[in-house]
N, C-alpha and C. Protein backbone atom coordinates (compact mmCIF):
# COMPACT_ATOMS: atom_id res chain seq x y z
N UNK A 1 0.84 -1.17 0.00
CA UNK A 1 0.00 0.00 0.00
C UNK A 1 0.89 1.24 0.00
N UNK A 2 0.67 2.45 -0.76
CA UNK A 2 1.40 3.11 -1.01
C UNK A 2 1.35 4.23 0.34
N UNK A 3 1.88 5.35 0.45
CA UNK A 3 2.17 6.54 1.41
C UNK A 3 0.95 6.99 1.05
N UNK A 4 0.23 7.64 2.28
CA UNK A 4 -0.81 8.89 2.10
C UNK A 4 -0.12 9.81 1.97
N UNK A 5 -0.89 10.52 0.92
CA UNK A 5 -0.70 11.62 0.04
C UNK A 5 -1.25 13.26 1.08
N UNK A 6 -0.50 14.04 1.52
CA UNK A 6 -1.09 14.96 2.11
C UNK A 6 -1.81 15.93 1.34
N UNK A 7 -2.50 17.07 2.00
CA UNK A 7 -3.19 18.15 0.89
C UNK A 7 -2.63 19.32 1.53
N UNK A 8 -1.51 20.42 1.12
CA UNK A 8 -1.81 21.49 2.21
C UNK A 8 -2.17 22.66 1.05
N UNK A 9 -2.77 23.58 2.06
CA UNK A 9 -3.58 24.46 1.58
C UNK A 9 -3.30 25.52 2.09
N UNK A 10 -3.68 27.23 1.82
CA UNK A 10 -3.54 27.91 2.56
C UNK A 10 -3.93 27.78 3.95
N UNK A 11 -5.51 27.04 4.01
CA UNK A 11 -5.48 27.47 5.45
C UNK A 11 -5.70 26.41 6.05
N UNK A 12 -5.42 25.24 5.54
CA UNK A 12 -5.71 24.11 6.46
C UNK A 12 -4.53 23.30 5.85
N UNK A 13 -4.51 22.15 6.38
CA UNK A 13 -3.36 20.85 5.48
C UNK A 13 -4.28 19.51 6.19
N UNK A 14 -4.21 18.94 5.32
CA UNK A 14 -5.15 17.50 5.44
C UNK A 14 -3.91 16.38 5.60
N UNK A 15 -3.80 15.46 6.37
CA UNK A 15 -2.90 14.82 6.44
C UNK A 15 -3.03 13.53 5.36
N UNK A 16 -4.29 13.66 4.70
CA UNK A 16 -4.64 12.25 3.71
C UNK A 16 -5.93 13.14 2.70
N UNK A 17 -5.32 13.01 1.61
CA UNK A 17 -5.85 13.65 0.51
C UNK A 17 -7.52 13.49 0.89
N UNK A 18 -7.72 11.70 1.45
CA UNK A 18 -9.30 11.61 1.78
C UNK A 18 -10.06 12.20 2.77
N UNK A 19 -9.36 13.23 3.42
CA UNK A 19 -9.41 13.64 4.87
C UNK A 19 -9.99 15.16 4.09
N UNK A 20 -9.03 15.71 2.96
CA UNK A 20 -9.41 16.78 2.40
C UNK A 20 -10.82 16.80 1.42
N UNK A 21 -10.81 15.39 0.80
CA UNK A 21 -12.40 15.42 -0.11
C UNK A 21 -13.36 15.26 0.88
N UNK A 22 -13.38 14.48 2.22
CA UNK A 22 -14.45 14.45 3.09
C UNK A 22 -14.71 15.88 3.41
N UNK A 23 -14.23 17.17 3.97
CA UNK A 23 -14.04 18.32 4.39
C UNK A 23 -14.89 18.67 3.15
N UNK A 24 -14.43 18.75 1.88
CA UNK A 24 -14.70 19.82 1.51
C UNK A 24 -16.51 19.28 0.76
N UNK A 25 -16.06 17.92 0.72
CA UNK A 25 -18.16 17.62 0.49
C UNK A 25 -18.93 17.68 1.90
N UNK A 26 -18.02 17.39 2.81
CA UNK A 26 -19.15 18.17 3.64
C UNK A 26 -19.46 19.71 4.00
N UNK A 27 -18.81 20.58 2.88
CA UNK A 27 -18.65 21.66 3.16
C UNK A 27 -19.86 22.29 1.98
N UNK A 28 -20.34 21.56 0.72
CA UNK A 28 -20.60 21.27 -0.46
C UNK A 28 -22.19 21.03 0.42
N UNK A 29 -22.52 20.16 0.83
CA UNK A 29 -23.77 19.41 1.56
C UNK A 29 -24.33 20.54 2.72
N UNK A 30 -23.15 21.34 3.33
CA UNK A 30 -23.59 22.18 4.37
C UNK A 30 -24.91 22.95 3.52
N UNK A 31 -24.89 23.35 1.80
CA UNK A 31 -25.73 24.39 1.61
C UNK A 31 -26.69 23.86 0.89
N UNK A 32 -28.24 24.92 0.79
CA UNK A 32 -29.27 24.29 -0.22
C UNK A 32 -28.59 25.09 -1.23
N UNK A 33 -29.35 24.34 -2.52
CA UNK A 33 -28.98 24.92 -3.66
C UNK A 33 -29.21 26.52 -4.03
N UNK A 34 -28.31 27.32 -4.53
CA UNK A 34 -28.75 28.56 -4.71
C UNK A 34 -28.11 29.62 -3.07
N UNK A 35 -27.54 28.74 -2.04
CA UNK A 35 -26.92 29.31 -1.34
C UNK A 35 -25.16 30.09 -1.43
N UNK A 36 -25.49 31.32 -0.90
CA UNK A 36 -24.18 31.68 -1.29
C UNK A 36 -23.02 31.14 0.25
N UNK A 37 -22.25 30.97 -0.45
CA UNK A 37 -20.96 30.01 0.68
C UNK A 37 -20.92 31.47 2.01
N UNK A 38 -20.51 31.27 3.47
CA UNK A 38 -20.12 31.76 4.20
C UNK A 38 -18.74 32.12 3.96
N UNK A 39 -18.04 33.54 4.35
CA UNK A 39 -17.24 33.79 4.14
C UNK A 39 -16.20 33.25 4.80
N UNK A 40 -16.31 32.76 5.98
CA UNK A 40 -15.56 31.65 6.56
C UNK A 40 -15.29 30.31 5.37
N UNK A 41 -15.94 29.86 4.86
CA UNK A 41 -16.06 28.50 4.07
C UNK A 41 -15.35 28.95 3.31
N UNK A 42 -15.60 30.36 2.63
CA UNK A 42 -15.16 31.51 1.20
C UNK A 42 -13.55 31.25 0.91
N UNK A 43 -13.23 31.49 2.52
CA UNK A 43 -11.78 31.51 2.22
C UNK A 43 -10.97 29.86 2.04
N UNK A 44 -12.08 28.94 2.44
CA UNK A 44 -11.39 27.20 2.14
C UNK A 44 -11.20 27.29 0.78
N UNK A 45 -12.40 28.04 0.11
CA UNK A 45 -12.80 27.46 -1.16
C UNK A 45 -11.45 28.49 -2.08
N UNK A 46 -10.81 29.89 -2.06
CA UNK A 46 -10.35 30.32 -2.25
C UNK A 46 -8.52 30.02 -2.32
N UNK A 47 -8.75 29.03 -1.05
CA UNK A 47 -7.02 28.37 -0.84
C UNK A 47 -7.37 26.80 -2.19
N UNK A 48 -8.23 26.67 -2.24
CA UNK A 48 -8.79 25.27 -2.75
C UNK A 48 -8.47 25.69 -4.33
N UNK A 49 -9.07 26.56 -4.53
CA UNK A 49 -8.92 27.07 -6.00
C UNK A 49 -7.57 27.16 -6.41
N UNK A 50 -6.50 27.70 -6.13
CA UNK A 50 -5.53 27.30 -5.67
C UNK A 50 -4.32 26.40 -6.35
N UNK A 51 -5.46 24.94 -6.56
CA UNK A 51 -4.62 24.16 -6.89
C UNK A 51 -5.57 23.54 -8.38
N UNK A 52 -6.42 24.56 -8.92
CA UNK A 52 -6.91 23.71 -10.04
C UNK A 52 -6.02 24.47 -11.27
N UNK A 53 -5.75 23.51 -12.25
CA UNK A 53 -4.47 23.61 -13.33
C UNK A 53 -5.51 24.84 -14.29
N UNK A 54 -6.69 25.53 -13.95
CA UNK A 54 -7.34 26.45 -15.32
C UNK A 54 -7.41 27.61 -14.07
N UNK A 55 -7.08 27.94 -12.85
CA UNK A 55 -7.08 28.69 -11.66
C UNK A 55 -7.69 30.12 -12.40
N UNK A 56 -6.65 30.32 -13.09
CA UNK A 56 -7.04 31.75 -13.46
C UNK A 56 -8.16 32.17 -14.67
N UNK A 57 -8.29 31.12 -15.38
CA UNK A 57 -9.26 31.30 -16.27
C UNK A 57 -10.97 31.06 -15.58
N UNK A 58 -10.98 29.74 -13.84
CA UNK A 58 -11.82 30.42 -13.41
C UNK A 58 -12.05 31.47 -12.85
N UNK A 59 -10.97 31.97 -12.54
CA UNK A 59 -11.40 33.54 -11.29
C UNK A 59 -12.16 34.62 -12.37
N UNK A 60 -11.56 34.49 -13.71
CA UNK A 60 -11.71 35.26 -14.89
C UNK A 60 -11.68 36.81 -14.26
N UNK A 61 -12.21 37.53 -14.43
CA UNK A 61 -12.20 38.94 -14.06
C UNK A 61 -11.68 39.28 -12.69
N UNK A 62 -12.24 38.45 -11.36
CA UNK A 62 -11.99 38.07 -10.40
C UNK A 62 -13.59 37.35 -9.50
N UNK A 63 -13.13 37.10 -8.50
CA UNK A 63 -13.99 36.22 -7.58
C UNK A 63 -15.05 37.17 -7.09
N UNK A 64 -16.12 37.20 -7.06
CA UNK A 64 -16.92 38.16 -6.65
C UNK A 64 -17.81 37.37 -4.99
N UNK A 65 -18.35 35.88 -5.37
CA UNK A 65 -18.42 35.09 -3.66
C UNK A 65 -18.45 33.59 -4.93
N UNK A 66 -18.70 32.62 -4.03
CA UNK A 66 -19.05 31.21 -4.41
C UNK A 66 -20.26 30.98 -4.00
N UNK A 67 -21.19 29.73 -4.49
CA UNK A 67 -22.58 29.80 -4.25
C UNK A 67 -22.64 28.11 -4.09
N UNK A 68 -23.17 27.38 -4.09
CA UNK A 68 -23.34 25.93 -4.13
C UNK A 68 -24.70 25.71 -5.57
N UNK A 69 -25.04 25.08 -6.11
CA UNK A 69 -25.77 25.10 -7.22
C UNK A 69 -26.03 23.54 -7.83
N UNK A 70 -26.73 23.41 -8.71
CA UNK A 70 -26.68 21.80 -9.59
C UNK A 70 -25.54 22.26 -10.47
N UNK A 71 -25.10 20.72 -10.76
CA UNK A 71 -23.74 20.81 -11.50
C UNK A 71 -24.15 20.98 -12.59
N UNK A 72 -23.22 21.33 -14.12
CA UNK A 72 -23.90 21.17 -15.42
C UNK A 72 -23.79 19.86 -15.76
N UNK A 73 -24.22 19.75 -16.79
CA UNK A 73 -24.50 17.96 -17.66
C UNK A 73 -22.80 18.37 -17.97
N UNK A 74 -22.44 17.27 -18.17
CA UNK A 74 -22.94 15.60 -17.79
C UNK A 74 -23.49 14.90 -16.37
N UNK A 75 -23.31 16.26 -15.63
CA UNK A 75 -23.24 15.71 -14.19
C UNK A 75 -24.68 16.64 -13.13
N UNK A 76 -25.56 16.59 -14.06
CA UNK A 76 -26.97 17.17 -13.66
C UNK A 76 -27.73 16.08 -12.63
N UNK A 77 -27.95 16.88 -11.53
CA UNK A 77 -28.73 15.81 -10.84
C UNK A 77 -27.41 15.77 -9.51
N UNK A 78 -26.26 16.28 -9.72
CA UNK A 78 -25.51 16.78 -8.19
C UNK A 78 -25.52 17.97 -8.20
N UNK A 79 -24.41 18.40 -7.00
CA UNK A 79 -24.62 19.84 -6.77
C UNK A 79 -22.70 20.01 -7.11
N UNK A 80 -23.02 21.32 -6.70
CA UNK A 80 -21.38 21.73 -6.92
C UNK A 80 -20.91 22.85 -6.68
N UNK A 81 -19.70 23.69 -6.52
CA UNK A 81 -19.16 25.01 -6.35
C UNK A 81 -19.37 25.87 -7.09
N UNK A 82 -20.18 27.49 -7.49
CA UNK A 82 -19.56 27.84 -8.61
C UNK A 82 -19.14 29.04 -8.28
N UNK A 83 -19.00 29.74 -9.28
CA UNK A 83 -17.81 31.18 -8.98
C UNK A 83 -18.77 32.01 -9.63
N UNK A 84 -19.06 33.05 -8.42
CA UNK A 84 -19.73 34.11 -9.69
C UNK A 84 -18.93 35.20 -9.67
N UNK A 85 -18.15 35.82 -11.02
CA UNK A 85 -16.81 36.71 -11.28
C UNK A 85 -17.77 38.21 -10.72
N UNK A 86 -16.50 38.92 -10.98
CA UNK A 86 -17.24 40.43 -10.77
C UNK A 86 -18.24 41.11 -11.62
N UNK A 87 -17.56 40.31 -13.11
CA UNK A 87 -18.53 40.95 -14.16
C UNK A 87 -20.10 39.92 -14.06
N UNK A 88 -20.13 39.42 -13.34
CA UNK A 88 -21.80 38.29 -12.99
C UNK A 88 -21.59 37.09 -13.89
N UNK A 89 -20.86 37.15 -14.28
CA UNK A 89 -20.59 35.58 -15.08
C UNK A 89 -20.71 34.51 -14.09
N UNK A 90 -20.87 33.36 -14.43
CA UNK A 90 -20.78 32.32 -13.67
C UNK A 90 -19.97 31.50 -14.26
N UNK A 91 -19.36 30.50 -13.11
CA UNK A 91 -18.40 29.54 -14.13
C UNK A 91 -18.33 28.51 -12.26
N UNK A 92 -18.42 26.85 -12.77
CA UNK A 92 -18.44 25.71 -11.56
C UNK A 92 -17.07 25.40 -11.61
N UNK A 93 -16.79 24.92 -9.75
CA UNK A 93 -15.58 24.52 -9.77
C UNK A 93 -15.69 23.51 -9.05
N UNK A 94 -15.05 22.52 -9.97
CA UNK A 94 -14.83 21.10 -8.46
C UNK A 94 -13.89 20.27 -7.89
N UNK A 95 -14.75 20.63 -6.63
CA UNK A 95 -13.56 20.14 -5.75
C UNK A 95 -12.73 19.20 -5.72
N UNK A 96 -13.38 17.94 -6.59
CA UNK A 96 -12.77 16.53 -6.41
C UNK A 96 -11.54 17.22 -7.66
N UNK A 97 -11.66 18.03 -8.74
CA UNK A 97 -10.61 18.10 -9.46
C UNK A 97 -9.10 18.86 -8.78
N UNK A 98 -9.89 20.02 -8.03
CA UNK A 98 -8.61 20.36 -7.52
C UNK A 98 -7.95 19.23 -6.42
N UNK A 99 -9.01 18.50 -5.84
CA UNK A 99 -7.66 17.56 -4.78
C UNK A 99 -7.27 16.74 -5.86
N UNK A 100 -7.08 16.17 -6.80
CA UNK A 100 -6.22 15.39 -8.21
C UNK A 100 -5.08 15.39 -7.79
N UNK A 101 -3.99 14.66 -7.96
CA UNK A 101 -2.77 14.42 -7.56
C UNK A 101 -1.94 15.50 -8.18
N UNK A 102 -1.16 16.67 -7.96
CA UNK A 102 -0.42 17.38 -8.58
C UNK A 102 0.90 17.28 -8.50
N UNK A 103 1.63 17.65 -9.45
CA UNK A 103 3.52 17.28 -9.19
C UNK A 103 4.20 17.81 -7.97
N UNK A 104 3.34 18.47 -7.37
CA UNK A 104 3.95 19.43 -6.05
C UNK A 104 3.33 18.62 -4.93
N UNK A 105 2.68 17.80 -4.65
CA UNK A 105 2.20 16.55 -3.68
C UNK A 105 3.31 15.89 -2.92
C-alpha cells in the first residue's frame, strides 16, 4: 500500500488527501442549492482554487463570492461550487478536481 498523500492548503493541510475530499463535500452538503458560501467556508474554497491547473481562467475577471448550485450535464442531478466573477458571469468549480494528484504533492 502506497504513502498517504497529504493536501496542504492555505489554510488548512489534510494529512490524507481523503481527509481533504471528506471536508470539503461536507462543506458542499452544508448548503441548499442557490446558497451563497459563508465567508468563513469563502476563504477554504479560495485556498482550494488554488490548486486547479485552469485557476485563473476560473477567477476570470476576479472572484466576486461562491454559491453551491446543480452541477452542469454531464453531471446534472448533483450539486457543486460555482464562482460568480465580478462581471456576474458564472463559471463551476470542483472540488474533487482540484484535490487530483499534482507534481507538487
Amino acid at each position: 500500500m502506497g504513502k498517504a498523500r497529504s493536501i496542504a492548503l492555505d489554510t488548512q493541510t489534510f494529512a490524507k488527501a481523503g481527509d481533504a475530499t471528506l471536508f470539503f463535500s461536507g462543506l458542499l452538503q452544508r448548503y441548499k442549492l442557490g446558497d451563497r458560501v459563508s465567508d468563513e467556508d469563502e476563504m477554504h474554497l479560495h485556498a482550494l482554487l488554488k490548486r486547479h491547473d485552469e485557476a485563473d481562467k476560473k477567477r476570470g475577471t476576479g472572484v466576486a463570492y461562491f454559491s453551491v448550485d446543480s452541477a452542469p450535464e454531464p453531471y446534472s442531478g448533483q450539486r457543486c461550487f460555482w464562482i460568480t466573477r465580478e462581471d456576474g458571469s458564472r463559471i463551476d468549480i470542483s472540488y474533487q478536481h482540484c484535490l487530483e494528484k499534482k507534481p507538487y504533492d
